[in-house]
Protein backbone atom coordinates (compact mmCIF):
# COMPACT_ATOMS: atom_id res chain seq x y z
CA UNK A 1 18.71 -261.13 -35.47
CA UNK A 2 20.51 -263.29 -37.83
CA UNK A 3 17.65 -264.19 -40.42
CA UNK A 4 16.34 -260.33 -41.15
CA UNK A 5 19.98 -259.55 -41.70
CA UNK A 6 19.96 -262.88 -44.63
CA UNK A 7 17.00 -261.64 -45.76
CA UNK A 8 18.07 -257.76 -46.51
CA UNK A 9 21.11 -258.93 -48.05
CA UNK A 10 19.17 -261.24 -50.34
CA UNK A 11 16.96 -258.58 -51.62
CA UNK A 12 20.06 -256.11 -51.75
CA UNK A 13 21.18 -258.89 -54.33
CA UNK A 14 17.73 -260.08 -55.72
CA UNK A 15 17.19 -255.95 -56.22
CA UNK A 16 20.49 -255.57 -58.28
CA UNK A 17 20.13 -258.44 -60.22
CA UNK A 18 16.82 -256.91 -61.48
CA UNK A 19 18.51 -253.54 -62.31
CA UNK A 20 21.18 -255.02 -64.34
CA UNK A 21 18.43 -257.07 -66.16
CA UNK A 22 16.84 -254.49 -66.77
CA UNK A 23 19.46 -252.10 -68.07
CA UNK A 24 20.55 -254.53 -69.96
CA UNK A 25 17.18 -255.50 -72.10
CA UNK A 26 16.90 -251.77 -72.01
CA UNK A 27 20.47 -251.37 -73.80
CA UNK A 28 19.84 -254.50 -76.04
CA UNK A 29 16.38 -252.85 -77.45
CA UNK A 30 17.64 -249.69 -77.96
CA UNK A 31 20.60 -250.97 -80.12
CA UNK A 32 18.09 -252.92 -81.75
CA UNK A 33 16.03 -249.94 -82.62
CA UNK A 34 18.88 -247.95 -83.85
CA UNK A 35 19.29 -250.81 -86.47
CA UNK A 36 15.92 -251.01 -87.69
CA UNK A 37 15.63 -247.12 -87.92
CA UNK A 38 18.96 -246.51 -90.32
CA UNK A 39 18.27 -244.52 -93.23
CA UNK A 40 18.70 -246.20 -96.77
CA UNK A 41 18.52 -244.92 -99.95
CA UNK A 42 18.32 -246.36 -103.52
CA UNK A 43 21.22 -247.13 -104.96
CA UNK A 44 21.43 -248.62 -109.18
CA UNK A 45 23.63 -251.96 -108.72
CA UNK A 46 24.38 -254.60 -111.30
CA UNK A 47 22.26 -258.17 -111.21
CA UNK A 48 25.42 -259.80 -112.97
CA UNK A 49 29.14 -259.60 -113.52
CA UNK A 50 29.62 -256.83 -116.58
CA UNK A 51 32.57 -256.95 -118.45
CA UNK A 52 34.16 -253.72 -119.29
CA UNK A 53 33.21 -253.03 -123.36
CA UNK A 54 29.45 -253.77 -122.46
CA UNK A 55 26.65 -251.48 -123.37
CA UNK A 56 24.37 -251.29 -120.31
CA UNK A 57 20.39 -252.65 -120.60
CA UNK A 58 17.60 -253.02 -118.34
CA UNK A 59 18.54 -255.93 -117.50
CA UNK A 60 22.24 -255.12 -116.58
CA UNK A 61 20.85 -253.42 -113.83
CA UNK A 62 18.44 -252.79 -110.38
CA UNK A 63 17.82 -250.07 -107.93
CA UNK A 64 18.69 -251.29 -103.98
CA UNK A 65 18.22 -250.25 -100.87
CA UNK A 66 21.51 -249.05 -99.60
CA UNK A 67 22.59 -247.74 -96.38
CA UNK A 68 22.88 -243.89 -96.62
CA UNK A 69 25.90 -243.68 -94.73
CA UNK A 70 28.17 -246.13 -96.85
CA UNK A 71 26.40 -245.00 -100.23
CA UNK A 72 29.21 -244.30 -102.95
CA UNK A 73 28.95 -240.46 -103.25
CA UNK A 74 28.70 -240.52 -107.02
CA UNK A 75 26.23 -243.60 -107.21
CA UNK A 76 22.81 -243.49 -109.39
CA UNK A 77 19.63 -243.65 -108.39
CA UNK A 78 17.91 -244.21 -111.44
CA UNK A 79 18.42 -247.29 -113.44
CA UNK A 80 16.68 -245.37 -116.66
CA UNK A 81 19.29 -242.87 -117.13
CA UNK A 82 22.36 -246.05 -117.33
CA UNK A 83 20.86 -247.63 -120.12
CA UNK A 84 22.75 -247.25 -123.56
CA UNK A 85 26.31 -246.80 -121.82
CA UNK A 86 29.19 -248.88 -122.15
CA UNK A 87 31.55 -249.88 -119.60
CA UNK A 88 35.08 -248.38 -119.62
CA UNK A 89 36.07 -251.31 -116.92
CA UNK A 90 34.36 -254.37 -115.13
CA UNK A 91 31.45 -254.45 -112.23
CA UNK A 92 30.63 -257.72 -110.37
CA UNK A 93 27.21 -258.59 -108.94
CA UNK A 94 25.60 -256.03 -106.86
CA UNK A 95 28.65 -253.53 -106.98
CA UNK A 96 26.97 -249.89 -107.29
CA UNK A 97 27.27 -248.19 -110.58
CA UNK A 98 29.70 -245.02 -110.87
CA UNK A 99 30.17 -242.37 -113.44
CA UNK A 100 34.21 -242.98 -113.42
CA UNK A 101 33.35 -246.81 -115.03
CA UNK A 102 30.77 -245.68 -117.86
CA UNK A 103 30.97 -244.13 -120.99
CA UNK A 104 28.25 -242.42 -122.78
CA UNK A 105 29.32 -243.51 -126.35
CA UNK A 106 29.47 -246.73 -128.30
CA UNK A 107 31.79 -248.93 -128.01
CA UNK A 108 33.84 -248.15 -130.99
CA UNK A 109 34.69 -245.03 -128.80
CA UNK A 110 36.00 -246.55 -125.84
CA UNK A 111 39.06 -246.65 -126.10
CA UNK A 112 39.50 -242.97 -126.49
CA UNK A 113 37.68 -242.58 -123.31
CA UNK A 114 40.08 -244.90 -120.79
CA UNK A 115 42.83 -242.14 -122.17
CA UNK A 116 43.43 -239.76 -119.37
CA UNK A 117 44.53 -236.32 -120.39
CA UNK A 118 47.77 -235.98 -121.32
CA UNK A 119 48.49 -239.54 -122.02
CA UNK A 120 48.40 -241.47 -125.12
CA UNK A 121 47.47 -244.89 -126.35
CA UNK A 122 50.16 -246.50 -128.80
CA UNK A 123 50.09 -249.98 -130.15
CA UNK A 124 53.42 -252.16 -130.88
CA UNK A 125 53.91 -255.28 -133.12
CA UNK A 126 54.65 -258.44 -130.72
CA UNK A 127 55.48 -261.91 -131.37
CA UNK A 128 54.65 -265.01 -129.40
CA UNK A 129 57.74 -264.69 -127.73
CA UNK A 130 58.67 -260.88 -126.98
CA UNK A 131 54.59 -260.56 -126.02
CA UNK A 132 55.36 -263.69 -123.54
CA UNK A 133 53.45 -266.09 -125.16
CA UNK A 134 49.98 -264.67 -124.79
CA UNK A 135 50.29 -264.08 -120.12
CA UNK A 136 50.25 -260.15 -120.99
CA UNK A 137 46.68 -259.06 -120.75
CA UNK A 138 44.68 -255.77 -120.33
CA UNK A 139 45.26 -253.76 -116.96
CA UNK A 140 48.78 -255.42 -116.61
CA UNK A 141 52.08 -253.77 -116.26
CA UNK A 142 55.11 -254.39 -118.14
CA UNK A 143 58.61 -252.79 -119.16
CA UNK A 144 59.28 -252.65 -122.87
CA UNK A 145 63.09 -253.78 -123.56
CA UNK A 146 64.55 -252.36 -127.07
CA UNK A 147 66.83 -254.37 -129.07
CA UNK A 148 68.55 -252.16 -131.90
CA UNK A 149 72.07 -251.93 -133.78
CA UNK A 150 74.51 -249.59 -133.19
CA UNK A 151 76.55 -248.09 -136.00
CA UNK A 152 80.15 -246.72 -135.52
CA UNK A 153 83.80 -247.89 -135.20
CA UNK A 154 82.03 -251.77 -134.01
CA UNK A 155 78.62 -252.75 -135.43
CA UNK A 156 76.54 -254.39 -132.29
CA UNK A 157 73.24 -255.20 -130.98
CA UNK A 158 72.28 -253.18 -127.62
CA UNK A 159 69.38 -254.36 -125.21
CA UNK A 160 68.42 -251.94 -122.90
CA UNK A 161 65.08 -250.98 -121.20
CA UNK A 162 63.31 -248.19 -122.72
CA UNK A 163 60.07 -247.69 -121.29
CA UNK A 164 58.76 -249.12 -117.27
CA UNK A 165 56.08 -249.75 -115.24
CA UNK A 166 53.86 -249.12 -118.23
CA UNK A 167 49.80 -250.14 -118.34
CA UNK A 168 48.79 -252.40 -121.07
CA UNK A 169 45.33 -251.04 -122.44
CA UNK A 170 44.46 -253.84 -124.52
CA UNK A 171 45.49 -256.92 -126.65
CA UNK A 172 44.61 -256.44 -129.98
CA UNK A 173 41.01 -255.36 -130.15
CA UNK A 174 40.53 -257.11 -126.56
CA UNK A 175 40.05 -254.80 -123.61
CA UNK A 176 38.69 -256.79 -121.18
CA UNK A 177 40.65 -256.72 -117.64
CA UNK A 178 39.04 -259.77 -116.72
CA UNK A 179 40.55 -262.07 -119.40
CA UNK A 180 42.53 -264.43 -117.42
CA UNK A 181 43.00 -266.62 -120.70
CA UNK A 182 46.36 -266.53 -122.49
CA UNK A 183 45.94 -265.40 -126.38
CA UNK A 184 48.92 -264.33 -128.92
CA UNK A 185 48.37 -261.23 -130.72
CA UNK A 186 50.43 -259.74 -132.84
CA UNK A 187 49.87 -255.81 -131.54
CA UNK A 188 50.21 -254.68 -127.59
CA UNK A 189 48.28 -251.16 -126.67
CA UNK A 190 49.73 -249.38 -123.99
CA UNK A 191 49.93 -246.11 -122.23
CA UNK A 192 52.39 -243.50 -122.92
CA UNK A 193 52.94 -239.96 -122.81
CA UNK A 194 54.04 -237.94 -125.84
CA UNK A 195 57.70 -237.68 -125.29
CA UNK A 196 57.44 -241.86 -124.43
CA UNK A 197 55.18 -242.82 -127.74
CA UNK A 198 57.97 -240.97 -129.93
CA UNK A 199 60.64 -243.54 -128.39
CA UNK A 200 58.65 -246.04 -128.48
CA UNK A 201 58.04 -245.61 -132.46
CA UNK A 202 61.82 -244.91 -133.19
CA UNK A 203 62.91 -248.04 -131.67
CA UNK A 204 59.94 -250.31 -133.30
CA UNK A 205 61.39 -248.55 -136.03
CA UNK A 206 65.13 -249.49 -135.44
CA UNK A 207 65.15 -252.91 -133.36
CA UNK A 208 62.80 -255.06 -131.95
CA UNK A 209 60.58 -254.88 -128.84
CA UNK A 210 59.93 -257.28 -126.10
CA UNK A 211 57.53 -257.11 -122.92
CA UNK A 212 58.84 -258.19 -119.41
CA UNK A 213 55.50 -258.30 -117.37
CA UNK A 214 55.83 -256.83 -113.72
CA UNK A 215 53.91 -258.22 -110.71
CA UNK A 216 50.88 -256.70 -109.31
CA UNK A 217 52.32 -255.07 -106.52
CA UNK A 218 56.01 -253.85 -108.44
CA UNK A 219 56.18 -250.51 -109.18
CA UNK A 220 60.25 -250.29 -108.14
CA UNK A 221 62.75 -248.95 -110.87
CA UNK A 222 64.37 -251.44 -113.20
CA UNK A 223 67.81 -249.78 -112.84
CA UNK A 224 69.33 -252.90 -115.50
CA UNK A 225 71.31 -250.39 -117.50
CA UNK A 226 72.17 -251.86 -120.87
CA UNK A 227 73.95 -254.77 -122.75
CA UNK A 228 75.76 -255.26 -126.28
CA UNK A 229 76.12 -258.86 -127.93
CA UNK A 230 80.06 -258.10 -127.54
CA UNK A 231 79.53 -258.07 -123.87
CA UNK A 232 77.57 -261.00 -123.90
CA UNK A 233 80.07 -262.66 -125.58
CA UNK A 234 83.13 -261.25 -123.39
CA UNK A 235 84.68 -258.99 -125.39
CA UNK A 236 84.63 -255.23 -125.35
CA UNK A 237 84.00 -252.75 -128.40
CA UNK A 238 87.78 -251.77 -127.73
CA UNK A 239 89.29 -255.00 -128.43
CA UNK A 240 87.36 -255.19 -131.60
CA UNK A 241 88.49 -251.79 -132.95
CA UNK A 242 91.98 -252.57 -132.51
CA UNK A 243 92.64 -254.97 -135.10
CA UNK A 244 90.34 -253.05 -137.47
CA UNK A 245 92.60 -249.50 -136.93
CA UNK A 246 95.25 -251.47 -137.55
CA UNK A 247 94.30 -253.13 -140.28
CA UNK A 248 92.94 -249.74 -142.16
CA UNK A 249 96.38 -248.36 -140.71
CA UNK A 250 98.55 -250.92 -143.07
CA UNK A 251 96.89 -249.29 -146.26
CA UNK A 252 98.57 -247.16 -148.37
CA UNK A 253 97.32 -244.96 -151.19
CA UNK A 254 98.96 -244.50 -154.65
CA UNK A 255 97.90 -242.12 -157.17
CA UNK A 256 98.86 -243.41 -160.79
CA UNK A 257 98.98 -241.49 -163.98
CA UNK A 258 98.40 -243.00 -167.13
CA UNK A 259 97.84 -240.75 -169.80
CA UNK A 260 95.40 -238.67 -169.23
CA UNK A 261 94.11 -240.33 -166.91
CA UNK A 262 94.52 -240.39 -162.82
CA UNK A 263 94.13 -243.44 -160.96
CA UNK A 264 93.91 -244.06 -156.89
CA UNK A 265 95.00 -247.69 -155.75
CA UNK A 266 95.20 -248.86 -152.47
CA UNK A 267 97.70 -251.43 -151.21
């Protein structure tokens, strides 16, 4: 009675074994017919790294199969109808091709086009050192410190920040974002709105400007407030004044008459 009862529960085992084999081939084909069956759809990528400024050719460019379901929503299709723009910022190899990175003018207008509405472009003279040496380049943010003389009872210099967290749009006529290479210019383009690029031209006007580049992921207000040479120094506009009050105080003015003649001295 004993070996009929080993031999069921072998084939009890033997027959599950199969099943689970078998469901799980099943499972594995299936999954590997849903992979093979995915929809694609041709997408217009770029063969190369692009730099922004570049006006697309043929051979810029390739249509790829791409999976419909990750397909950028505003890709091309057609490589033919991408030829002759320019690049208003940078692709790398086989990143699809959007409308919001081309422009369909030449390059002399391309500038104009990274302007979003409402915004303005203004350039500002630089040196080696208030540009810092050459490390500020396109796509960067920086604040733009103001250095300008007051006028009244004390004549000082005042630092203070006037503009933050502001995008640099190019370095002279460079507008490449991918220009890792440190170059002095003597003119810094950034982005400003109306009310900003007025400032901005008053105190280029009155003072001097310098650029204190942010990091990548700062966006945080600066909050420095502002600083006179007198403070720098330890003294106080107040303590300055005195002596001169006092001094103007200790004059005394004298009309004299000779002649005809009327004359104001001071002693």
């Amino acid at each position: 009675m004993k070996r009929p009862a080993v031999f069921i529960a072998c084939a009890v085992v033997l027959g599950l074994a199969t099943i689970w084999m078998t469901n799980d081939y099943i499972r594995s084909r299936t999954q590997t017919a849903q992979v093979e069956q995915k929809v694609t759809v041709p997408v217009v990528i770029a063969t190369e790294d692009i730099p922004i400024g570049t006006r697309l050719e043929e051979r810029h460019l390739r249509t790829a199969a791409w999976p419909a379901e990750s397909r950028p929503g505003t890709a091309f299709s057609d490589a033919g109808e991408l030829v002759g723009k320019v690049t208003i910022a940078s692709f790398v190899a086989n990143e699809p091709l959007v409308p919001a990175k081309l422009a369909g003018g030449s390059q002399a207008a391309l500038l104009p086009q990274m302007i979003p509405p409402g915004m303005r472009a203004m350039s500002v003279p630089v040196t080696k050192v208030s540009g810092i040496s050459g490390f500020v380049t396109p796509g960067t943010r920086v604040d733009v410190l103001a250095i300008v003389q007051t006028r009244g009872e004390v004549v000082t210099k005042r630092a203070f920040t006037l503009l933050e967290d502001v995008k640099v749009l190019a370095m002279a006529q460079t507008l490449d974002e991918r220009e890792a290479k440190p170059t002095v210019v003597d003119t810094v383009t950034v982005l400003v709105t109306p009310a900003d690029g007025q400032r901005l031209s008053l105190a280029a006007a009155e003072g001097q400007l310098m650029l204190a580049l942010r990091g990548v992921a700062d966006s945080s207000p600066a909050n420095a407030g502002s600083v006179t040479a007198l403070e720098l120094t330890g003294g106080s506009p107040t303590d300055d004044a005195a002596p001169q009050q006092v001094a103007e105080a200790r004059h005394e003015t004298v009309e004299l008459i000779r002649g005809p003649d009327r004359i104001t001295e001071k002693f």
